[in-house]
N, C-alpha and C. Protein backbone atom coordinates (compact mmCIF):
# COMPACT_ATOMS: atom_id res chain seq x y z
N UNK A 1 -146.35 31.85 -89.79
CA UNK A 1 -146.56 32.52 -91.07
C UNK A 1 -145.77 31.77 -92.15
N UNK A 2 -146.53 31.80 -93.75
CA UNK A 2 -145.71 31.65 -94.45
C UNK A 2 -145.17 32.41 -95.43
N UNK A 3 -143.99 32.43 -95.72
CA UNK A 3 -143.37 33.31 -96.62
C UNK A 3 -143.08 33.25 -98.16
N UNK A 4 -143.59 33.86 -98.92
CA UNK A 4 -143.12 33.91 -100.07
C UNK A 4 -142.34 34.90 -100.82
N UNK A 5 -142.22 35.08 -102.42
CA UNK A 5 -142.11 36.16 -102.75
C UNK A 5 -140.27 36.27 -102.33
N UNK A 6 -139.91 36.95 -101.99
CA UNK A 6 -138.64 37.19 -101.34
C UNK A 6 -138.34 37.12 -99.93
N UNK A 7 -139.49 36.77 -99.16
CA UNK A 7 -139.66 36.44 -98.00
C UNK A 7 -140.76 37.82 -97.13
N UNK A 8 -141.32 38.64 -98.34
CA UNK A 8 -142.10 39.77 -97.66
C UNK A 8 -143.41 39.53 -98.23
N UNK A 9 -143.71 38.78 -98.36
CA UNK A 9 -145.21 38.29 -98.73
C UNK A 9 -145.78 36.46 -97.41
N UNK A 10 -146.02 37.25 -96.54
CA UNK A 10 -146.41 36.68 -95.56
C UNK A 10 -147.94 36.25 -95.30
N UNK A 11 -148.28 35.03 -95.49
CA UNK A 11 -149.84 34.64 -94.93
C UNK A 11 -149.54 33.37 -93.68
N UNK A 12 -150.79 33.72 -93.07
CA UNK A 12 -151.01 32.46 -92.20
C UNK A 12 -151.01 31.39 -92.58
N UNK A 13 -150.32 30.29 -91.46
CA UNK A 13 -150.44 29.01 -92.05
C UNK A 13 -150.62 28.16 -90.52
N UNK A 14 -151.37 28.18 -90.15
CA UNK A 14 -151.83 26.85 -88.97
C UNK A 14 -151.11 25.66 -88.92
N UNK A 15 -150.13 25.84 -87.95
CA UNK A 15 -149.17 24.59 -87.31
C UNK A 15 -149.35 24.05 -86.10
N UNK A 16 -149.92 22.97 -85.97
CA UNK A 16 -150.38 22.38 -84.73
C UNK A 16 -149.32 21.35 -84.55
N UNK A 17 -148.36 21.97 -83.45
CA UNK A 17 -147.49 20.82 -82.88
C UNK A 17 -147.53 19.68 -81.66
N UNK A 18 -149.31 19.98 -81.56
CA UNK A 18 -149.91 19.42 -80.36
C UNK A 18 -148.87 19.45 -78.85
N UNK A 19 -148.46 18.42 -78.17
CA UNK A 19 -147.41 18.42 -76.97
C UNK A 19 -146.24 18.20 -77.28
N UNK A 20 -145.68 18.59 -78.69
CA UNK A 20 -144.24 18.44 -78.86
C UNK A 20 -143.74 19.96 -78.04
N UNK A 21 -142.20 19.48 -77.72
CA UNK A 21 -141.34 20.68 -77.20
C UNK A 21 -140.65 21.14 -77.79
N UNK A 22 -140.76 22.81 -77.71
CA UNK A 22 -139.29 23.65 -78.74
C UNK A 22 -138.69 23.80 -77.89
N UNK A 23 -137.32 23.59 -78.17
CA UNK A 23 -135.72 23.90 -77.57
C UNK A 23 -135.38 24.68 -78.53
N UNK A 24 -134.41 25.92 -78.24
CA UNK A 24 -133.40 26.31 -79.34
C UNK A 24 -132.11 26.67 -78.14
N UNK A 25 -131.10 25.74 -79.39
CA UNK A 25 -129.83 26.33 -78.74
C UNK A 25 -128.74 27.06 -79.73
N UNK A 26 -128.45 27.69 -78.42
CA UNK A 26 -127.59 29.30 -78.76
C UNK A 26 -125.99 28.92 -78.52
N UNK A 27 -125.45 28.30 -79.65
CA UNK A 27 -123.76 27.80 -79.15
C UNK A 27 -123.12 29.17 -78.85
N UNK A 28 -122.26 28.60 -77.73
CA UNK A 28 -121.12 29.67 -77.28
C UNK A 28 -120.15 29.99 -78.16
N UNK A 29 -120.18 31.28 -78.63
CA UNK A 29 -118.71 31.55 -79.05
C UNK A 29 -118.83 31.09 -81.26
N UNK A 30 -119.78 31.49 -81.29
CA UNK A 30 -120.37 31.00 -82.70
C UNK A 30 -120.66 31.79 -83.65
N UNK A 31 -120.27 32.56 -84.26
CA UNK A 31 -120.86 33.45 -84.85
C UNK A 31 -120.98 33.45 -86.65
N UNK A 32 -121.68 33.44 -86.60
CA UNK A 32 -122.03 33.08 -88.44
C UNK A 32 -122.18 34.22 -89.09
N UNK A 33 -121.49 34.23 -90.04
CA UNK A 33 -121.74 36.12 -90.88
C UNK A 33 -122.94 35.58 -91.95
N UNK A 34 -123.55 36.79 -91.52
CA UNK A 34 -124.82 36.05 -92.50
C UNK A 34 -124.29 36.01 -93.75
N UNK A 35 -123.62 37.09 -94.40
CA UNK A 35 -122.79 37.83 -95.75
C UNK A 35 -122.24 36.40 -95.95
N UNK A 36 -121.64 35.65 -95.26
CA UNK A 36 -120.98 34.65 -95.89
C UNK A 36 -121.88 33.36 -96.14
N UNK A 37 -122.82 33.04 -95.25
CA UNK A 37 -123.60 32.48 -95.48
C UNK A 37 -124.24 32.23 -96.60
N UNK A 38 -125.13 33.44 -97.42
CA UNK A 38 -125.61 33.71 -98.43
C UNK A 38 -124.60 33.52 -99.69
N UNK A 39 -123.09 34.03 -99.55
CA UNK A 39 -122.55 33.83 -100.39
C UNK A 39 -122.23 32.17 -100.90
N UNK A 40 -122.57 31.40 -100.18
CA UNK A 40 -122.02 29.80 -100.13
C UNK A 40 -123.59 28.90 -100.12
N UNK A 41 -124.86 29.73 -100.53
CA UNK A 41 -125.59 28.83 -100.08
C UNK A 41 -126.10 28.52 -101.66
N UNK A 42 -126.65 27.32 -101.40
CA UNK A 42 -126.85 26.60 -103.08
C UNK A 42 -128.25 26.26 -102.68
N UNK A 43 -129.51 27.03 -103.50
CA UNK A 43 -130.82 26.84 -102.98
C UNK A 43 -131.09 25.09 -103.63
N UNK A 44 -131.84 24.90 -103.59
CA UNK A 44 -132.68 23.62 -104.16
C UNK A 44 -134.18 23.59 -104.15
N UNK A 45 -134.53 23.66 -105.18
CA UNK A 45 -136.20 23.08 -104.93
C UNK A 45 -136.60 21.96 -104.21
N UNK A 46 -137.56 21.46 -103.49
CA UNK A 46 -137.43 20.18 -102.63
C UNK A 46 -138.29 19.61 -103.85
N UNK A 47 -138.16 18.42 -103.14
CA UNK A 47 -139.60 17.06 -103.93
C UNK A 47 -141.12 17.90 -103.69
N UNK A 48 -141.05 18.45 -102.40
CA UNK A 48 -142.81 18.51 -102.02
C UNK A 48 -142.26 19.84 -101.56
N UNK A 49 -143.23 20.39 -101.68
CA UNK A 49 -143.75 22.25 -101.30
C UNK A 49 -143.78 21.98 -99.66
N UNK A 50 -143.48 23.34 -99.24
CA UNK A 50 -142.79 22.64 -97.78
C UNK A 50 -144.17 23.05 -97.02
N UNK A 51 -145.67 24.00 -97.32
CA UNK A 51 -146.79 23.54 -97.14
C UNK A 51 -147.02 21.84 -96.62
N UNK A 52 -146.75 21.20 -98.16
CA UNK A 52 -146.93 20.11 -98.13
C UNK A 52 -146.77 18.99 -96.97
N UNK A 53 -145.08 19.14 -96.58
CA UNK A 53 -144.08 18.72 -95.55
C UNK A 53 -144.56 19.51 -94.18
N UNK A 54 -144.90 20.65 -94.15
CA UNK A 54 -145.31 21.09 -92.45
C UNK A 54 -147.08 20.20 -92.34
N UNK A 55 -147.52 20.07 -92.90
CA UNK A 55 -148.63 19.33 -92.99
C UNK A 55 -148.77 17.77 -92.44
N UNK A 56 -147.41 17.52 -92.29
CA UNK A 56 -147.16 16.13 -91.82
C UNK A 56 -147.31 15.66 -90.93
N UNK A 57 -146.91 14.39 -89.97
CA UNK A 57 -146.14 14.39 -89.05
C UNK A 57 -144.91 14.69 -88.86
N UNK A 58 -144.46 15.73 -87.90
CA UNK A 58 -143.15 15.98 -87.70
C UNK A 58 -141.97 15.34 -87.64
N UNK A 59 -142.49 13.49 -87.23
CA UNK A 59 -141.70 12.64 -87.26
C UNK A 59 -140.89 12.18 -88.36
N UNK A 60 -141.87 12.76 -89.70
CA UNK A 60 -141.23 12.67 -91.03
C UNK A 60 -140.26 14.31 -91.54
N UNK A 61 -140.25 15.22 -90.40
CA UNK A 61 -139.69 16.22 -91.11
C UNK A 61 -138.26 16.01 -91.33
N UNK A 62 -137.23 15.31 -90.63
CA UNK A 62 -136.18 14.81 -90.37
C UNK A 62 -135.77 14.79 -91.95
N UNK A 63 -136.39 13.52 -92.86
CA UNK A 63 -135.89 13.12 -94.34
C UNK A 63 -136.40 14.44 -95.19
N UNK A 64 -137.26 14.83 -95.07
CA UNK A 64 -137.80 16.21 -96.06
C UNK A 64 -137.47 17.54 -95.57
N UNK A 65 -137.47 18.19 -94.44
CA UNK A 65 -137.51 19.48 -94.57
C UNK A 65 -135.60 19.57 -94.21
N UNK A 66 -135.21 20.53 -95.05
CA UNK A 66 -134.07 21.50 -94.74
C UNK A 66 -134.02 22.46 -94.85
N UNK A 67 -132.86 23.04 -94.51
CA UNK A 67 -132.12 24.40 -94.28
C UNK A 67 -131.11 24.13 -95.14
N UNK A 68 -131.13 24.89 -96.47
CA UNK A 68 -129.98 24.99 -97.64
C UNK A 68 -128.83 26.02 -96.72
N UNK A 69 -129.13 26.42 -96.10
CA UNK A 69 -127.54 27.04 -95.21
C UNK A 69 -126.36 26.07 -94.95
N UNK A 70 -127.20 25.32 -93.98
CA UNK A 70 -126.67 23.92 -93.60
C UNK A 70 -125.83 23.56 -93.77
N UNK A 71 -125.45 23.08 -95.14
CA UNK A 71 -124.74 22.23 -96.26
C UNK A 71 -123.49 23.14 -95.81
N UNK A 72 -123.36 24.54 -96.08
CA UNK A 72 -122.17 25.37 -96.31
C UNK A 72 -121.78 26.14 -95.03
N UNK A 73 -122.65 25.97 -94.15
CA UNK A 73 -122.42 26.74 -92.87
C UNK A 73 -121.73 25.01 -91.86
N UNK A 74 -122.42 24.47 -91.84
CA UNK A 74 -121.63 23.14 -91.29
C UNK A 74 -120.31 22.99 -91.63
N UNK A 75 -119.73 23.17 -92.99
CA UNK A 75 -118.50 23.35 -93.42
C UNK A 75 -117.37 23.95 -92.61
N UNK A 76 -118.13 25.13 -92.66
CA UNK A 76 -117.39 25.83 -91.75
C UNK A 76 -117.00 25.76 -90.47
N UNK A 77 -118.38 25.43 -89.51
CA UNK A 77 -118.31 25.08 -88.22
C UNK A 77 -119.23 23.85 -88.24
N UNK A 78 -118.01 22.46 -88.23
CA UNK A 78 -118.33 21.88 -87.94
C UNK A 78 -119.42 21.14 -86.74
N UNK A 79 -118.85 22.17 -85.71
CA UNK A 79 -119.42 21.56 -84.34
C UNK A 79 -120.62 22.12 -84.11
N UNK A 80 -121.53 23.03 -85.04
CA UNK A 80 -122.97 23.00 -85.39
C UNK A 80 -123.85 21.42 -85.68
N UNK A 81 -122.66 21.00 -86.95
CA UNK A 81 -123.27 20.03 -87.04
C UNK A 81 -123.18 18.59 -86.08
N UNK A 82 -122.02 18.66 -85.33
CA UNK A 82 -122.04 18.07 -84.19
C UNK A 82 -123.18 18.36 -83.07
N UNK A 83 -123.69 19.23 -82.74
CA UNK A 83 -124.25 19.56 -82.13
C UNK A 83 -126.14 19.21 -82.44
N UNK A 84 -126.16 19.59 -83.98
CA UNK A 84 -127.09 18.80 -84.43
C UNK A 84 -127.46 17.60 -84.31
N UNK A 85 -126.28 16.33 -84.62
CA UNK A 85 -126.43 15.07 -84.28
C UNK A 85 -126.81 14.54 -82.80
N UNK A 86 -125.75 15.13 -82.01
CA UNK A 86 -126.13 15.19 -80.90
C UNK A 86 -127.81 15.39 -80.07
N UNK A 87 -128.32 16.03 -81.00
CA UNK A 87 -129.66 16.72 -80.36
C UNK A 87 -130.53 15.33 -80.95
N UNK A 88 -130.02 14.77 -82.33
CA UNK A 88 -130.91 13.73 -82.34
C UNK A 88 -130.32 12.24 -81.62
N UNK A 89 -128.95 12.27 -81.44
CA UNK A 89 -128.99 11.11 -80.61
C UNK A 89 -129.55 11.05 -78.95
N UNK A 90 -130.02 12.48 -78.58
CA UNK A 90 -131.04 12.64 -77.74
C UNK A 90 -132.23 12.74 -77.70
N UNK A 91 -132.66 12.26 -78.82
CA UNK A 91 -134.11 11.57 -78.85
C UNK A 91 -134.93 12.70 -79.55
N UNK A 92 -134.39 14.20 -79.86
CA UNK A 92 -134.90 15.27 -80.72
C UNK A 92 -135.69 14.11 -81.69
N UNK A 93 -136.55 15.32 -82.18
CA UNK A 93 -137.95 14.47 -83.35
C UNK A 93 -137.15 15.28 -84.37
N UNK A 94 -136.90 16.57 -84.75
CA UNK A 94 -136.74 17.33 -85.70
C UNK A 94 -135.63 18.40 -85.41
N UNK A 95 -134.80 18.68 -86.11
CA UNK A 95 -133.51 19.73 -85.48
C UNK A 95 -133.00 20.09 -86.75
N UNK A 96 -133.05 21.69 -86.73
CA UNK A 96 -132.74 22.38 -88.11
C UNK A 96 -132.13 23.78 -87.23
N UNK A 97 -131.05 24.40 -88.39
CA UNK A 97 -130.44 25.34 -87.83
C UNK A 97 -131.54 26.55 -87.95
N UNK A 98 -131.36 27.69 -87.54
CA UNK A 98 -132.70 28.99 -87.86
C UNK A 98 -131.82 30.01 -88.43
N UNK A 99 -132.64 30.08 -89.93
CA UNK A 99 -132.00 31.17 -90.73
C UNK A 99 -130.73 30.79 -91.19
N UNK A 100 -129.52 31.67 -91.25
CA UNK A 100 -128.59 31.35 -91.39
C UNK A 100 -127.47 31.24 -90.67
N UNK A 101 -127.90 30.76 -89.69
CA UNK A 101 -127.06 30.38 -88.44
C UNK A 101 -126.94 31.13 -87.03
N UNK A 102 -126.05 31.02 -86.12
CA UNK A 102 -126.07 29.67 -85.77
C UNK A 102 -126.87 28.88 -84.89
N UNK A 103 -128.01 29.55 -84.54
CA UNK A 103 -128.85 29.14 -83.43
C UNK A 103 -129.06 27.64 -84.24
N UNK A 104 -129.40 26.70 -83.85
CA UNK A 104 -130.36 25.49 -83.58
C UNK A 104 -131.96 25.39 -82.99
N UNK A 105 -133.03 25.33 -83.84
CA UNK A 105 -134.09 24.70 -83.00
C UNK A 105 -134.14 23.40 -83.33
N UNK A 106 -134.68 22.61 -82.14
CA UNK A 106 -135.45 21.22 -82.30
C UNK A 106 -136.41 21.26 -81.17
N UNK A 107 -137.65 19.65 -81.82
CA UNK A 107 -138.30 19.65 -81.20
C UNK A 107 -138.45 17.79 -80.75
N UNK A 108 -139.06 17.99 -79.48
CA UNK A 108 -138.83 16.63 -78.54
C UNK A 108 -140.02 16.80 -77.94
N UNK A 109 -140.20 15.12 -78.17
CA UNK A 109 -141.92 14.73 -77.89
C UNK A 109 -141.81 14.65 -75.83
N UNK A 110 -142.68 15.38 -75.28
CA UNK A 110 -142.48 15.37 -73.92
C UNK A 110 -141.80 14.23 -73.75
């Protein structure tokens, strides 16, 4: 689905990730207050409408799509973003945190 509006205006949006794999990881011992999250997060408009960017190849989501959490939740706990890198120096295609922390999804071509 996609979300607009404040996030309660929901339509379909057809994502074909053909044989790519979702992983999400759940760090131990991690806990992100969402309250603080929100308080530290600095939105940004992107270059391209993220329509635009899921429309892609995924191989390009890496340079275009983010998570404005990110920036200010990494701060905090670093070893998110360690953990991030990590997922791509394992060959991950795409790895973004979900929501406002701290889970991790990425995805890896079989």
């Amino acid at each position: 689905m996609m979300g607009s509006g404040r996030g309660e205006i929901l339509e379909p949006f057809p994502l074909d990730l053909g044989d790519l794999r979702l992983e999400v990881v759940i760090p131990e011992g991690i806990s992100v207050s969402t309250a603080d999250a929100y308080r530290g997060i600095v939105p940004r408009i992107p270059a391209k409408p993220l329509a635009e960017v899921l429309k892609q190849d995924p191989s390009t989501w890496k340079d275009e799509l983010r998570n404005d959490f990110e920036e200010t939740v990494f701060k905090k706990y670093p070893e998110l973003a360690a953990i991030k890198a990590d997922l791509y120096a394992k060959g991950a295609l795409y790895c973004a945190m979900s929501g406002s922390g701290s889970s991790l999804y990425t995805l890896f071509r079989p």
